[in-house]
Structure formats: C-alpha cells, structure tokens
PDB file of N, CA and C in Angstrom:
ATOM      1  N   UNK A   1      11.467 -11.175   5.006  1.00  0.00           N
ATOM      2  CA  UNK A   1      12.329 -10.099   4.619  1.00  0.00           C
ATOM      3  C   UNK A   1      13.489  -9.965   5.603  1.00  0.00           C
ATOM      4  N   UNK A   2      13.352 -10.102   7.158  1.00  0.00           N
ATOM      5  CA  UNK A   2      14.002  -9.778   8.112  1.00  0.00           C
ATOM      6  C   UNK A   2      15.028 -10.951   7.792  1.00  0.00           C
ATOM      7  N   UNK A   3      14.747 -11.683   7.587  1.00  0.00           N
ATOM      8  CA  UNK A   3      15.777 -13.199   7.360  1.00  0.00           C
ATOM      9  C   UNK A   3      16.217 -13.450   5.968  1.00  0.00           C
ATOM     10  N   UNK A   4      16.212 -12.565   5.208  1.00  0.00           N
ATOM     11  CA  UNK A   4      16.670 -12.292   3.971  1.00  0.00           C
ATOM     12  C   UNK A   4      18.051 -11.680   3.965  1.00  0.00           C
ATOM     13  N   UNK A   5      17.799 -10.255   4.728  1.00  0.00           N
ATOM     14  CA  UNK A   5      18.239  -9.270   4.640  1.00  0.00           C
ATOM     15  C   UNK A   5      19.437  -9.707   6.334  1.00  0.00           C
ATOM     16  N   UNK A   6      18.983 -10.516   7.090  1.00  0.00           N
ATOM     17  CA  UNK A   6      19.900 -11.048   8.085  1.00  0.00           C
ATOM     18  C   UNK A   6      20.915 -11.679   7.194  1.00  0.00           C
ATOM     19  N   UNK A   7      20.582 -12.490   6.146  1.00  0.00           N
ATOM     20  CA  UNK A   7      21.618 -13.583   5.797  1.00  0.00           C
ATOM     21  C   UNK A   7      22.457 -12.742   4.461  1.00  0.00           C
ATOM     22  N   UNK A   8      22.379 -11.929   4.883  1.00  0.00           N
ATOM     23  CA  UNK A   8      23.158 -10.877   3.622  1.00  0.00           C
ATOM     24  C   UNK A   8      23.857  -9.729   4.575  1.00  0.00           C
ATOM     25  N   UNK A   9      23.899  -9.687   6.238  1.00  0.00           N
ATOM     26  CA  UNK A   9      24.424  -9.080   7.230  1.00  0.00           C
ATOM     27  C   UNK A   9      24.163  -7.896   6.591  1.00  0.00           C
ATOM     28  N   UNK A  10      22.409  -7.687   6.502  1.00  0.00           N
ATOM     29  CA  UNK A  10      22.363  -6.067   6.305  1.00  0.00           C
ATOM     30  C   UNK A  10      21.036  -6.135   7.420  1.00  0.00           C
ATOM     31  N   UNK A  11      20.574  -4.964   7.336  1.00  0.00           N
ATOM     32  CA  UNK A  11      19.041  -4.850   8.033  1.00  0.00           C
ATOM     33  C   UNK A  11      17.875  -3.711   7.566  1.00  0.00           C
ATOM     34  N   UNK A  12      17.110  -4.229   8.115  1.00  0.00           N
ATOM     35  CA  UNK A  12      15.560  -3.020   7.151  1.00  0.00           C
ATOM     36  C   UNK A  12      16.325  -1.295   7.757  1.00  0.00           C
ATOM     37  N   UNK A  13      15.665  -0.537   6.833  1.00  0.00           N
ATOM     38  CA  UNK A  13      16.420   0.427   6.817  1.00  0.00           C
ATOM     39  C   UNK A  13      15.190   1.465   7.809  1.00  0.00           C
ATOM     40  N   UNK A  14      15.321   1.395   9.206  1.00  0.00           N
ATOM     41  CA  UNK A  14      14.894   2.384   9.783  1.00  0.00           C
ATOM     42  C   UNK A  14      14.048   3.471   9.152  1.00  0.00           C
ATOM     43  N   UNK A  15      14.819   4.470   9.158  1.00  0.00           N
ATOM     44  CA  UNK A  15      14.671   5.569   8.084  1.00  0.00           C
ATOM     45  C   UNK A  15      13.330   5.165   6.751  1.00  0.00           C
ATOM     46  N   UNK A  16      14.220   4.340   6.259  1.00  0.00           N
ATOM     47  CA  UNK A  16      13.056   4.340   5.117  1.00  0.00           C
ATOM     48  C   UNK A  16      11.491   3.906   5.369  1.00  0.00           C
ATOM     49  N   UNK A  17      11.714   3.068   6.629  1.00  0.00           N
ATOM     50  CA  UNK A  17      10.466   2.706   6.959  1.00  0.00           C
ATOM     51  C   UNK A  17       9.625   3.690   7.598  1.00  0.00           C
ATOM     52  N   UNK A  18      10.632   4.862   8.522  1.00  0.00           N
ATOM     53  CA  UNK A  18       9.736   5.826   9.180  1.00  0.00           C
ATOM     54  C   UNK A  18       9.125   6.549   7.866  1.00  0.00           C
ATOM     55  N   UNK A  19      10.090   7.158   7.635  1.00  0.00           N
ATOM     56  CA  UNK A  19       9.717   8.394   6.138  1.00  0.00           C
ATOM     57  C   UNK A  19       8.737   7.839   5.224  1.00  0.00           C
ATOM     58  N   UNK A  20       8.483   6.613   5.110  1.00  0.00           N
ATOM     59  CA  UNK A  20       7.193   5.771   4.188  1.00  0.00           C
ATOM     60  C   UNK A  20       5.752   6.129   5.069  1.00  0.00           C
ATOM     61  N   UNK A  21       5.502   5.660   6.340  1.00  0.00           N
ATOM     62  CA  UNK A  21       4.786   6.172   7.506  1.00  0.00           C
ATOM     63  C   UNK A  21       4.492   7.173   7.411  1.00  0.00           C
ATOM     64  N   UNK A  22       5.385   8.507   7.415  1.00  0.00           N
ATOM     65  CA  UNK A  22       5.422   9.703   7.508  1.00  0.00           C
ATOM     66  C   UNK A  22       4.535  10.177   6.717  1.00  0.00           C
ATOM     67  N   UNK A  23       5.126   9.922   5.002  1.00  0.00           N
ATOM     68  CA  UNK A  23       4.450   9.928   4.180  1.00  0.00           C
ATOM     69  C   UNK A  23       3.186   9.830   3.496  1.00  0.00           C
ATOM     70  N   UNK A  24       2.655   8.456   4.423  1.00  0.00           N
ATOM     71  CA  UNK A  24       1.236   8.276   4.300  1.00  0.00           C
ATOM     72  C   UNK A  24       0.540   9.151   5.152  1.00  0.00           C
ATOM     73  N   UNK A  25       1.218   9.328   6.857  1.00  0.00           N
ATOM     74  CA  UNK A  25       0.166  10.400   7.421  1.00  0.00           C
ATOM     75  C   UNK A  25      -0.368  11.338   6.827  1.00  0.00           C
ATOM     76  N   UNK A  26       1.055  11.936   6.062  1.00  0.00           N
ATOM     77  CA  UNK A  26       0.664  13.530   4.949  1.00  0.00           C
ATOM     78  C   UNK A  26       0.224  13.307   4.532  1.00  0.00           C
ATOM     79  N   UNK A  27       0.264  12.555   3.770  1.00  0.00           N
ATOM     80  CA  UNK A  27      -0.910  12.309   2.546  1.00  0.00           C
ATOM     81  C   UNK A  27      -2.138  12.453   3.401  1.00  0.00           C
ATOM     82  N   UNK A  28      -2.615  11.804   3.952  1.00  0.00           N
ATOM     83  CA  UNK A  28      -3.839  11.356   4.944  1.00  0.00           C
ATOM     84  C   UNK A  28      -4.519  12.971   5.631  1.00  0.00           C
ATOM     85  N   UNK A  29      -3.338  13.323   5.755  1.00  0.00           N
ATOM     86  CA  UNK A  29      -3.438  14.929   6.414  1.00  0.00           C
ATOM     87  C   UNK A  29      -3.858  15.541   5.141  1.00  0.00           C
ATOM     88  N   UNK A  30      -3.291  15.825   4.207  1.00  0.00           N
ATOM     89  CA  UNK A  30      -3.548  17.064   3.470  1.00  0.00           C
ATOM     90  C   UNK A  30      -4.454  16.511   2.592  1.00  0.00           C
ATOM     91  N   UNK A  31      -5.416  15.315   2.473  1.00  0.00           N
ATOM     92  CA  UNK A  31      -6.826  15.214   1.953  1.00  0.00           C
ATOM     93  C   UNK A  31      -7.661  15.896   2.856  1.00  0.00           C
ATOM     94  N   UNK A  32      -7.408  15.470   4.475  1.00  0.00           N
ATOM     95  CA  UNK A  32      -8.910  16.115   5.326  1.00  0.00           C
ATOM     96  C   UNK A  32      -9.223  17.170   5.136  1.00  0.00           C
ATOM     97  N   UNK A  33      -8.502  18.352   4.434  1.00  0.00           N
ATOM     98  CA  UNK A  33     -10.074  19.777   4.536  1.00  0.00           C
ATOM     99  C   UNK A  33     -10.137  19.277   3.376  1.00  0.00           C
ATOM    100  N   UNK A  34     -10.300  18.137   2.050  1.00  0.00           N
ATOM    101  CA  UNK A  34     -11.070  18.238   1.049  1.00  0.00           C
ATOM    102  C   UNK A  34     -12.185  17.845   1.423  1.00  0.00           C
ATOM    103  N   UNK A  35     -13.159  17.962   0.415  1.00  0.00           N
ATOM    104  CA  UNK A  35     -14.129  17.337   0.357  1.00  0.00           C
ATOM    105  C   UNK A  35     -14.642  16.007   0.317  1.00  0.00           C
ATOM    106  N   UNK A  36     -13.474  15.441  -0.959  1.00  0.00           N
ATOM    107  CA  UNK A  36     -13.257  14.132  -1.327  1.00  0.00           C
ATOM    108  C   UNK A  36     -12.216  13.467  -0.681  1.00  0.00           C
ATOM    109  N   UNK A  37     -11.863  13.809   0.463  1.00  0.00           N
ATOM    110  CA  UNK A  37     -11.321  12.845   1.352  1.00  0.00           C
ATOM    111  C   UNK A  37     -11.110  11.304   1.635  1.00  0.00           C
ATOM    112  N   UNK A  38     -12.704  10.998   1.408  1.00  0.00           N
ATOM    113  CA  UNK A  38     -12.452   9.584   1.547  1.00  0.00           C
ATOM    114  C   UNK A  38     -12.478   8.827  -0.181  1.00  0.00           C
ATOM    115  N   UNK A  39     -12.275   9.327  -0.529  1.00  0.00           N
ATOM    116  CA  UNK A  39     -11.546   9.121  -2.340  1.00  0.00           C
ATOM    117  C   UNK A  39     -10.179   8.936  -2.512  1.00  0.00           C
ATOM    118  N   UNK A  40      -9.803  10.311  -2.082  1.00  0.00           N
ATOM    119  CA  UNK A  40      -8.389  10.431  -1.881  1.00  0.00           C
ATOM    120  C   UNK A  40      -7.830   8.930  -1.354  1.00  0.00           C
ATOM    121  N   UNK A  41      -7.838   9.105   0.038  1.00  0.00           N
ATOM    122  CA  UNK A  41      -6.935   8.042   0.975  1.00  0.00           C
ATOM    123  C   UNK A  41      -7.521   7.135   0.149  1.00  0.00           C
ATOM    124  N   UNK A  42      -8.411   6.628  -0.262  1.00  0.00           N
ATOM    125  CA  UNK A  42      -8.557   5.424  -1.092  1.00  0.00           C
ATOM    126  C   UNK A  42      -7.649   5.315  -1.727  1.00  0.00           C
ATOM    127  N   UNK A  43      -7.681   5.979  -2.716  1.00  0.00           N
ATOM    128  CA  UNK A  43      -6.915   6.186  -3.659  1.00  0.00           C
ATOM    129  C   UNK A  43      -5.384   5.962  -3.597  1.00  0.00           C
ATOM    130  N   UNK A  44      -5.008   6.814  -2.025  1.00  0.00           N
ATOM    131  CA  UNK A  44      -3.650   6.519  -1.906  1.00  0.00           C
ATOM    132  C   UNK A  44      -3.382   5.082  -1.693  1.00  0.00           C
ATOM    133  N   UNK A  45      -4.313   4.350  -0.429  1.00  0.00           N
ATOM    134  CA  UNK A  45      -4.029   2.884  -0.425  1.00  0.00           C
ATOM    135  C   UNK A  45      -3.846   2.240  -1.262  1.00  0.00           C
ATOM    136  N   UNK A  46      -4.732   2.404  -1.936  1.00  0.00           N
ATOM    137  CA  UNK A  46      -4.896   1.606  -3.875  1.00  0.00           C
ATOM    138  C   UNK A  46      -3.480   1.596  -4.361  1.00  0.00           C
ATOM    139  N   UNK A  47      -2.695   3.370  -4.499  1.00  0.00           N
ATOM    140  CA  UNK A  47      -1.472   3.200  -5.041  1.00  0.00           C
ATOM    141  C   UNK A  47      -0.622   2.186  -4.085  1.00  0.00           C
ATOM    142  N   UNK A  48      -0.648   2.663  -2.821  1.00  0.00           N
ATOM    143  CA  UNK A  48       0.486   1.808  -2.090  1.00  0.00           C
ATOM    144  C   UNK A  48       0.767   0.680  -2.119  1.00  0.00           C
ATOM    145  N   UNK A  49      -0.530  -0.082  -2.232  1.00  0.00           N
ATOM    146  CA  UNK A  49      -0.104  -1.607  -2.382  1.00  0.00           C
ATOM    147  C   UNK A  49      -0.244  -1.937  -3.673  1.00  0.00           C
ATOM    148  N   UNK A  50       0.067  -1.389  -4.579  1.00  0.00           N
ATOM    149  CA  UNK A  50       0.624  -1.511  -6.064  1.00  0.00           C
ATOM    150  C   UNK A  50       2.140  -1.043  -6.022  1.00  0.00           C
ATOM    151  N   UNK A  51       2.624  -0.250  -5.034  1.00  0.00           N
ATOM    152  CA  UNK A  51       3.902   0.278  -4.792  1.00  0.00           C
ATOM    153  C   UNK A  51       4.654  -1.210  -4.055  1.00  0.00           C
ATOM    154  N   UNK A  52       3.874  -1.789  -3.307  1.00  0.00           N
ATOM    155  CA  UNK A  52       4.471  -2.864  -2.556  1.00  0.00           C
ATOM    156  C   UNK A  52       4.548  -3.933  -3.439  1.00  0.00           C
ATOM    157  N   UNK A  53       3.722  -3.856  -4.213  1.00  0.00           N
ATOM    158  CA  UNK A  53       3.622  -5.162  -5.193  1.00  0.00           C
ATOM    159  C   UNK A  53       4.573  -5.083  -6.113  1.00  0.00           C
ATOM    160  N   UNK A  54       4.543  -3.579  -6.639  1.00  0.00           N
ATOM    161  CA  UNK A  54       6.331  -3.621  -7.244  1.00  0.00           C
ATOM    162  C   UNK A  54       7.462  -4.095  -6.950  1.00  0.00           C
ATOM    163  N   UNK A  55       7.224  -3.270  -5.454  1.00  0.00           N
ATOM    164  CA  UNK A  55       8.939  -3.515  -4.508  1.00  0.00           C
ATOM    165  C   UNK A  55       9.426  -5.433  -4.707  1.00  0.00           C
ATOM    166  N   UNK A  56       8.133  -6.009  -4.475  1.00  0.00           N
ATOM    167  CA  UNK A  56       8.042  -7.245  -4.358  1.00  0.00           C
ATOM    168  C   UNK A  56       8.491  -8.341  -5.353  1.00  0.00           C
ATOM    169  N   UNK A  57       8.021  -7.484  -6.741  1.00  0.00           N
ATOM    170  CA  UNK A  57       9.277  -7.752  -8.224  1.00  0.00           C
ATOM    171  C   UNK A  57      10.036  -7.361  -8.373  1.00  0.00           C
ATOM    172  N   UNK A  58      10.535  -6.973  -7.898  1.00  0.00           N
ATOM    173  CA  UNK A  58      11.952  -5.805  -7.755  1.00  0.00           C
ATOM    174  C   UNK A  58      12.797  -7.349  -6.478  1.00  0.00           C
ATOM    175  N   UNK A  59      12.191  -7.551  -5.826  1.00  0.00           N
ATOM    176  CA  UNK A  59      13.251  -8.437  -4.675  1.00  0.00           C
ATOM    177  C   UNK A  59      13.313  -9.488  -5.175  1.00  0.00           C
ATOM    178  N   UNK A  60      12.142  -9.615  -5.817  1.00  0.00           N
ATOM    179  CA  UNK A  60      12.034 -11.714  -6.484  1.00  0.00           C
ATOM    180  C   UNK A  60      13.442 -11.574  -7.417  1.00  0.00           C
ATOM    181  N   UNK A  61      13.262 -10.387  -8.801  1.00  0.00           N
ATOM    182  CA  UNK A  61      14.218 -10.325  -9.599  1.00  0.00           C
ATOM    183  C   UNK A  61      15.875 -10.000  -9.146  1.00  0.00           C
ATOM    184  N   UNK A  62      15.683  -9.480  -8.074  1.00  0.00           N
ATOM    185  CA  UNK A  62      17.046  -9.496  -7.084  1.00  0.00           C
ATOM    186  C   UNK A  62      17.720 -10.918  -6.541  1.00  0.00           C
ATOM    187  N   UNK A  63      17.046 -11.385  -5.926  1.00  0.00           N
ATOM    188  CA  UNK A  63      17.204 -12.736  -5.381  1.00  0.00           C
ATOM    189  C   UNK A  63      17.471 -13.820  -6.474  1.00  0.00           C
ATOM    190  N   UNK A  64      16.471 -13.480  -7.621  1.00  0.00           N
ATOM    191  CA  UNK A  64      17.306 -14.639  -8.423  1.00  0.00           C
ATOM    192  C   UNK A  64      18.619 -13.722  -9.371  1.00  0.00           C
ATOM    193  N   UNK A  65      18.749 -13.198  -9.341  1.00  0.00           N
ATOM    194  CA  UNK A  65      20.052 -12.671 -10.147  1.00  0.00           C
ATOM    195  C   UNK A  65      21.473 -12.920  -9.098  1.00  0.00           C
ATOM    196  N   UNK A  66      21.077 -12.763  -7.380  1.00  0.00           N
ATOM    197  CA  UNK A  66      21.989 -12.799  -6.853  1.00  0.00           C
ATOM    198  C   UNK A  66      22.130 -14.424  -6.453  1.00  0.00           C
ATOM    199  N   UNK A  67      21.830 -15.132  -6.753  1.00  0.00           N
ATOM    200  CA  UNK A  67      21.310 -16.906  -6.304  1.00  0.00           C
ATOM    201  C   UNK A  67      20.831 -17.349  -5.351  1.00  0.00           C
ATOM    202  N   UNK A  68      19.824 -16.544  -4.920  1.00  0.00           N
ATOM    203  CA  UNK A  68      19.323 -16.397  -3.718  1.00  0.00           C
ATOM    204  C   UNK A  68      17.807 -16.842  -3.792  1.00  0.00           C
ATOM    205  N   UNK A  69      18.164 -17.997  -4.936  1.00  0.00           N
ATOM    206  CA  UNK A  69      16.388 -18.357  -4.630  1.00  0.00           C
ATOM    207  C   UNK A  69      15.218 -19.010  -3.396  1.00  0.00           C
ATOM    208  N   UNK A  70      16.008 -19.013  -2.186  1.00  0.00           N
ATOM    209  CA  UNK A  70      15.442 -19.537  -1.191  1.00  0.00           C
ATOM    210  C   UNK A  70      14.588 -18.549  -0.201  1.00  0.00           C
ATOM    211  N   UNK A  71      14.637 -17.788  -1.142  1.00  0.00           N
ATOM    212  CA  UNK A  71      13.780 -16.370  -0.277  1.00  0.00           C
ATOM    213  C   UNK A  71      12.712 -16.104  -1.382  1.00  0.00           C
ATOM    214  N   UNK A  72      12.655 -16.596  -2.815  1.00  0.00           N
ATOM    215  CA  UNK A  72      11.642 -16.090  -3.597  1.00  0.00           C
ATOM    216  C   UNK A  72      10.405 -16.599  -3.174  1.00  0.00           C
ATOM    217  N   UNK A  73       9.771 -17.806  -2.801  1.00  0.00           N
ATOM    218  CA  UNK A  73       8.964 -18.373  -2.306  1.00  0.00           C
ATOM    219  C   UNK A  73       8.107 -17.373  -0.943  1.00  0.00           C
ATOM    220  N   UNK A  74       8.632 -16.844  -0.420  1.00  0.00           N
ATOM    221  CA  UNK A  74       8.610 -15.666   0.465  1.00  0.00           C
ATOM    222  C   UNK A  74       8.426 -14.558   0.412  1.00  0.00           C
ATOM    223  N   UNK A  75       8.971 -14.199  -0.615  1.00  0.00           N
ATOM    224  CA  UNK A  75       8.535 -12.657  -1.310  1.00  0.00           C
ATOM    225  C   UNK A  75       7.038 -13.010  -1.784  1.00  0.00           C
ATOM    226  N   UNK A  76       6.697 -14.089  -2.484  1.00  0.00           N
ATOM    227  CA  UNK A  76       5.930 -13.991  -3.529  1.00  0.00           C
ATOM    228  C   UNK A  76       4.763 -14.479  -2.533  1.00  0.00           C
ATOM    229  N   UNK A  77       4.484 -15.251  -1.597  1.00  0.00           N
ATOM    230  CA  UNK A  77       3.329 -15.062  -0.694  1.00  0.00           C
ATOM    231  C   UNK A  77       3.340 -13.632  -0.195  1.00  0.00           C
ATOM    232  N   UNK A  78       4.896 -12.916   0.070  1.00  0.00           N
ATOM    233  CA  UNK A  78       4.068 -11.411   0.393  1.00  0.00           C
ATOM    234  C   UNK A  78       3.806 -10.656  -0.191  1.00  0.00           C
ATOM    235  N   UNK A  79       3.761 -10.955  -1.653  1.00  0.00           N
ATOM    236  CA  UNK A  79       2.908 -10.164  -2.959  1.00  0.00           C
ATOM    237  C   UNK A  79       1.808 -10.568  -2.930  1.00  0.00           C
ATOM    238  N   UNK A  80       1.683 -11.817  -2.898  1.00  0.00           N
ATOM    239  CA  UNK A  80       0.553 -12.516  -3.098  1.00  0.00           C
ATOM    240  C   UNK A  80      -0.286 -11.564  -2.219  1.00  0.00           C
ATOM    241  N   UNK A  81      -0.329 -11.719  -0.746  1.00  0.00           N
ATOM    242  CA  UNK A  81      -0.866 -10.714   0.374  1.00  0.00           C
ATOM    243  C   UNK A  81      -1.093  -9.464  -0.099  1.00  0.00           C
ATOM    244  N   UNK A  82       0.014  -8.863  -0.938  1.00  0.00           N
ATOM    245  CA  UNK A  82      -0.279  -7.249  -0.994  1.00  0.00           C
ATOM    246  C   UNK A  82      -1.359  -7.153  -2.257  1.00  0.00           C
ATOM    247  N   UNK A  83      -1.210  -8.251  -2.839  1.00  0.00           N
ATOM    248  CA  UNK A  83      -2.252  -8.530  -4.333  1.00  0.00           C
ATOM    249  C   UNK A  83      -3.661  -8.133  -3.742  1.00  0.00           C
ATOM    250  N   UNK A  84      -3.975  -9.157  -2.643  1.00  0.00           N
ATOM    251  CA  UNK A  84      -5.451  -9.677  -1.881  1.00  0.00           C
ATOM    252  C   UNK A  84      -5.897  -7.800  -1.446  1.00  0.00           C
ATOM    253  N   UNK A  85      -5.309  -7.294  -0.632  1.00  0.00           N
ATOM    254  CA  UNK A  85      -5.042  -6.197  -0.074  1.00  0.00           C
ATOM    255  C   UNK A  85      -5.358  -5.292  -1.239  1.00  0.00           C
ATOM    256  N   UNK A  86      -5.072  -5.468  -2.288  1.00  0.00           N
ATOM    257  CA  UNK A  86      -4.862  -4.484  -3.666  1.00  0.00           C
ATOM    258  C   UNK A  86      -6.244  -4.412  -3.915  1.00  0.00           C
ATOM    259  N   UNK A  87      -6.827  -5.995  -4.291  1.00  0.00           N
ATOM    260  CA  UNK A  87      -8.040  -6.283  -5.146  1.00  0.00           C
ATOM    261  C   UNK A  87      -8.777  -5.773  -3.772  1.00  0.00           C
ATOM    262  N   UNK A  88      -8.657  -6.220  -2.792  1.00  0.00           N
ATOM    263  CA  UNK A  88     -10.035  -5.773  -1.393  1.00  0.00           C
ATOM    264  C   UNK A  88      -9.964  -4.738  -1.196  1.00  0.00           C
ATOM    265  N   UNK A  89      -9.202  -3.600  -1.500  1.00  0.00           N
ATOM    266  CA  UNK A  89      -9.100  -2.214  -1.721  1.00  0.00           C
ATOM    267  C   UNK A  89      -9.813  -1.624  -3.247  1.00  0.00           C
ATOM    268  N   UNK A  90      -9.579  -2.606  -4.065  1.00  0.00           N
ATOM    269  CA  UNK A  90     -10.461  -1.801  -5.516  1.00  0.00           C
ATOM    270  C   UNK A  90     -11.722  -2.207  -5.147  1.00  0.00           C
ATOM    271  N   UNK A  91     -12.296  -3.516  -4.909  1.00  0.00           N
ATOM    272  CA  UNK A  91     -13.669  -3.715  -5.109  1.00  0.00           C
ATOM    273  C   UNK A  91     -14.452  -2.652  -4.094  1.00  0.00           C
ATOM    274  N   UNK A  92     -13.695  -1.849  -3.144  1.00  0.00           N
ATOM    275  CA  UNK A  92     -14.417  -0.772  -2.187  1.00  0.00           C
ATOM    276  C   UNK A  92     -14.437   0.184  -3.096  1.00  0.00           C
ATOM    277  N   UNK A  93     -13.812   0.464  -4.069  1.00  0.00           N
ATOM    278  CA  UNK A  93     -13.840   1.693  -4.653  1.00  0.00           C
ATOM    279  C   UNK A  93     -15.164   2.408  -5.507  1.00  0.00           C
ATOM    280  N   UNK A  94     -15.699   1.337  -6.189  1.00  0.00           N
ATOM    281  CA  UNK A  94     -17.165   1.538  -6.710  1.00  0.00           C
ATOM    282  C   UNK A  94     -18.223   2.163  -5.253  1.00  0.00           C
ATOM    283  N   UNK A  95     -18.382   1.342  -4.456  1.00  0.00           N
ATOM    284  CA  UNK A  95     -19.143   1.452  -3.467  1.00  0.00           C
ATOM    285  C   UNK A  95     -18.610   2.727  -2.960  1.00  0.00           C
ATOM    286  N   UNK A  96     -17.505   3.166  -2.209  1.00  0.00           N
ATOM    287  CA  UNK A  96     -17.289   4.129  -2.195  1.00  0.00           C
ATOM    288  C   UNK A  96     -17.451   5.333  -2.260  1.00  0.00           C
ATOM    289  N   UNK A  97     -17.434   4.908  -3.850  1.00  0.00           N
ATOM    290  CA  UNK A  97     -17.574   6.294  -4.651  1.00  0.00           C
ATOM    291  C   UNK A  97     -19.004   6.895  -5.303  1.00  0.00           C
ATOM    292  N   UNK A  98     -19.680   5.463  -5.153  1.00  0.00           N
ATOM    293  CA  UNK A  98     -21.176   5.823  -4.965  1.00  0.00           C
ATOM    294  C   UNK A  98     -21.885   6.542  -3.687  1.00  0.00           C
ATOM    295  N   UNK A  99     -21.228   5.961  -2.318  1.00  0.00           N
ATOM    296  CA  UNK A  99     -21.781   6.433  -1.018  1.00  0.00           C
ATOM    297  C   UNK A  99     -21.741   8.051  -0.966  1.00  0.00           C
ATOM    298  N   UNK A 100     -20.293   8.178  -1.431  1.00  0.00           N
ATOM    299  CA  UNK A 100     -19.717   9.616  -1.909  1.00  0.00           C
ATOM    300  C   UNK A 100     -20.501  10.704  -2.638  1.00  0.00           C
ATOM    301  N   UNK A 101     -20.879  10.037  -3.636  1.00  0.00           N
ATOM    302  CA  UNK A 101     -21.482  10.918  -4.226  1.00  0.00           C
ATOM    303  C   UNK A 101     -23.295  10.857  -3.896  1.00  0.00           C
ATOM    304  N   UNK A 102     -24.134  10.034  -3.281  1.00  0.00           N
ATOM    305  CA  UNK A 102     -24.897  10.329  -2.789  1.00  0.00           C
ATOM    306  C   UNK A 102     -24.921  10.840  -1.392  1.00  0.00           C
ATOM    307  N   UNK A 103     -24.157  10.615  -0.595  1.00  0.00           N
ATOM    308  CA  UNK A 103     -24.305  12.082   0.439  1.00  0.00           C
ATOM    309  C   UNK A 103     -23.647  13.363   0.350  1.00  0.00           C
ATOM    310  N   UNK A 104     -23.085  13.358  -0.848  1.00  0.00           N
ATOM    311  CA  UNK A 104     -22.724  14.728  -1.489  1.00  0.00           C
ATOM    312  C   UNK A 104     -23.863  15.138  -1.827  1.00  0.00           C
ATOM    313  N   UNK A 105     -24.415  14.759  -2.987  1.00  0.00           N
ATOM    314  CA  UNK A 105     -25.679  14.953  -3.321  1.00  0.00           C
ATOM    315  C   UNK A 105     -26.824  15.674  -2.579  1.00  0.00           C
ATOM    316  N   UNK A 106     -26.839  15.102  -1.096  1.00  0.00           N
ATOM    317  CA  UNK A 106     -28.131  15.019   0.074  1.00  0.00           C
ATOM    318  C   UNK A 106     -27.148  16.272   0.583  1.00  0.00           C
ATOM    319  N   UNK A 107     -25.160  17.069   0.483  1.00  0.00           N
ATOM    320  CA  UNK A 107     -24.684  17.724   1.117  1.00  0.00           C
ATOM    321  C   UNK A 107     -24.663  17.192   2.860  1.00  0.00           C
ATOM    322  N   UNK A 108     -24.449  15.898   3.008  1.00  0.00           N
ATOM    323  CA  UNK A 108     -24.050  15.205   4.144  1.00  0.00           C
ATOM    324  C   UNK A 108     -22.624  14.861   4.544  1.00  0.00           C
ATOM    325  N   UNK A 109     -21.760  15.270   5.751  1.00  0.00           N
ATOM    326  CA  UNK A 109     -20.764  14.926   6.493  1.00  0.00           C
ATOM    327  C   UNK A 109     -20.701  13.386   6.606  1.00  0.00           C
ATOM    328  N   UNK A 110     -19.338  12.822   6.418  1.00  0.00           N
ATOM    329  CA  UNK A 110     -19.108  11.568   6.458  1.00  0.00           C
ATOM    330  C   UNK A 110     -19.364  11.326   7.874  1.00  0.00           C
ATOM    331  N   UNK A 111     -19.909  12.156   8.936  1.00  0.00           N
ATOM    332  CA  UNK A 111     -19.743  11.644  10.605  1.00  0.00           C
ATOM    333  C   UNK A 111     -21.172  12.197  10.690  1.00  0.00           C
ATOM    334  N   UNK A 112     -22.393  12.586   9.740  1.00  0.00           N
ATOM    335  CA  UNK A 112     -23.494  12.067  10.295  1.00  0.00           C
ATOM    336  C   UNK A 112     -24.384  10.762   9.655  1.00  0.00           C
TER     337      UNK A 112
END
C-alpha cells in the first residue's frame, strides 16, 4: 500500500488511520458493561475484516481503472490475508457462542 500510494506522491492518511483505531477502542469500550461482551467484539472483528476486504475491492477496481495494474497482485494477497483473518474469526464464533451461553447458564464471569 505504502508503495502504491508513494508512486502516486500521496501518503496513508494519518487521521484516518488514528480515527479507525479510535473507533475500534469504542466499540471495545462500550460492549464491556454488557453482558455479551465477548459476542459483541466478535462480532465487531467479524465486521472489520469484511470492511477491509471491501476496501481491498475498492483498490484492485481503482488500480485497474487508473492502469495501475502492478499493485493489484498486492492488494489481492492483502485480501487474501484479511479473507484467512475473516474465516479464523467466523469458525470462533460457534464455539464462542456456545462457551457464552454455557457460563451464562452456570451465571459465570469470563475471568473465573
């Protein structure tokens, strides 16, 4: 990305990267007094790297419209990555959400 965005004399946008960060803390923050906490942040990860996997068709389809196909090869291993990341984030979600609901069940804290 950094060498994408070099050879187009622009650069990653600060800002957007903090405020994305930011974003997830809150999120992260305003699940902990739920209950279902560790659902939630699941949940959010789950979206995010479906958010990245977008961004990621969004640059491929950029790059080739602008003739810039020497960067698609690049994007698309780092979809590929956010894919792996995607699926190893759903297959936790069953398990999860079973652990969840049996120490709900028993009325058990995720820290005993």
């Amino acid at each position: 990305m950094d060498r994408a965005l070099a050879s187009l004399s622009e650069t990653p946008s600060t800002l957007k990267e903090g405020v994305m960060g930011i974003m997830g803390n809150l999120a992260a923050l305003a699940h902990s007094p739920a209950s279902d906490e560790i659902l939630k942040n699941a949940f959010a990860s789950y979206a995010f790297e479906h958010y990245e996997i977008a961004a990621y068709d969004a640059l491929i389809a950029i790059s080739e419209a602008a003739g810039h196909a020497e960067y698609i090869s690049q994007f698309q291993q780092s979809q590929a990555e956010e894919r792996a990341a995607a699926q190893a984030i759903g297959k936790l979600m069953l398990p999860t959400t079973q652990t969840y609901l049996k120490r709900s069940l028993k009325d058990l804290k995720a820290d005993r």
